[in-house]
Protein backbone atom coordinates (compact mmCIF):
# COMPACT_ATOMS: atom_id res chain seq x y z
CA UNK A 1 0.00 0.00 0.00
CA UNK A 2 1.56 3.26 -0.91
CA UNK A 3 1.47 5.92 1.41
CA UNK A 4 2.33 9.14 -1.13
CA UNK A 5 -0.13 11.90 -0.55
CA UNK A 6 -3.07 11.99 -3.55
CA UNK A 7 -2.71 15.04 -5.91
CA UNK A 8 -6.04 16.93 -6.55
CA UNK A 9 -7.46 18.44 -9.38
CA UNK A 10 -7.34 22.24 -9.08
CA UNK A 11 -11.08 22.10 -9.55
CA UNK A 12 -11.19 19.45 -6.36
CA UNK A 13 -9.40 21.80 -4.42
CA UNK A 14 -11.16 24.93 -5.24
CA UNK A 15 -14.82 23.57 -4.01
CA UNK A 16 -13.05 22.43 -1.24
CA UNK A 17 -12.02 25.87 -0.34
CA UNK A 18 -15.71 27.18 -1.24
CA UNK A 19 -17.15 24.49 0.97
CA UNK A 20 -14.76 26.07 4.07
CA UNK A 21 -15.58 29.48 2.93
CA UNK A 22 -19.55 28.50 2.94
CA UNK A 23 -19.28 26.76 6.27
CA UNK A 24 -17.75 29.70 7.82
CA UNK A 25 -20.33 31.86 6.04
CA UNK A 26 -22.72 30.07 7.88
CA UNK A 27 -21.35 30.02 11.36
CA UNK A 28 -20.41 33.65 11.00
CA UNK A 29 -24.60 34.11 10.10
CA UNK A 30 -25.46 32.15 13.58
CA UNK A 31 -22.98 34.16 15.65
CA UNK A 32 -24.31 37.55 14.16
CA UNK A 33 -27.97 36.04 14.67
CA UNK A 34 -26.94 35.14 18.37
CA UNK A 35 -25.55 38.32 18.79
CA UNK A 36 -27.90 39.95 17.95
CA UNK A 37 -30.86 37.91 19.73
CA UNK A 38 -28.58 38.64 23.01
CA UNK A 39 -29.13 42.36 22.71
CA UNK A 40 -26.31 43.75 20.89
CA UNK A 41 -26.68 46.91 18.51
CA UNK A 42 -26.40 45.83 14.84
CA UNK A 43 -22.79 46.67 14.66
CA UNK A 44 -21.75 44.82 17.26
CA UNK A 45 -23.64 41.67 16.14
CA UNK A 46 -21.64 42.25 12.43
CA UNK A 47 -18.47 42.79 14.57
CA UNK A 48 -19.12 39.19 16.27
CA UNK A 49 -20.18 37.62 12.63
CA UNK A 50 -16.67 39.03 11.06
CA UNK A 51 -14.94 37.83 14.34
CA UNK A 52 -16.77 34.44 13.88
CA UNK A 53 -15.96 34.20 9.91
CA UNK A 54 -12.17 35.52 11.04
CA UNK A 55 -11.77 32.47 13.35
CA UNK A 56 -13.44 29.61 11.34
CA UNK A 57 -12.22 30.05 8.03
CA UNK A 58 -8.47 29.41 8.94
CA UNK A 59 -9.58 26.60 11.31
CA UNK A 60 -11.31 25.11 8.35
CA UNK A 61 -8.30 25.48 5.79
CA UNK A 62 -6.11 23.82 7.96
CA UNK A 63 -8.11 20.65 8.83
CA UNK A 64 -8.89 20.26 5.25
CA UNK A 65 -4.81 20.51 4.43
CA UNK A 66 -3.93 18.12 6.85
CA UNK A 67 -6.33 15.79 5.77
CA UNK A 68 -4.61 16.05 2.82
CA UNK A 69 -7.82 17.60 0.35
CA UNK A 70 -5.77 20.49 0.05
């Protein structure tokens, strides 16, 4: 069994980084929604969302690189 890493297509790799970017999309939605729901002004909640996006789209990039999609 050979254990060299599998090369993607670009095309594999580049929906893999739109699925991160998505996913953080999304969490960065239910921390502003959160945010906001707990009583923070509007630009507070977009300050948590971009805070939220900021923190879960490197997380995402990394565990998808050493899993070896990237």
């Amino acid at each position: 069994m050979s254990t060299q890493p599998v090369s993607h297509p670009p095309v594999v790799r580049a929906l893999w980084v739109l699925v991160a970017v998505l996913f953080s999309a999304l969490v960065a939605l239910v921390a502003g929604i959160l945010s906001g729901a707990a009583g923070s002004t509007l630009p507070e909640a977009v300050l948590h969302a971009g805070g939220a996006f900021a923190a879960t789209l490197p997380l995402c990039l990394t565990v998808l690189s050493a899993l070896g999609a990237l």
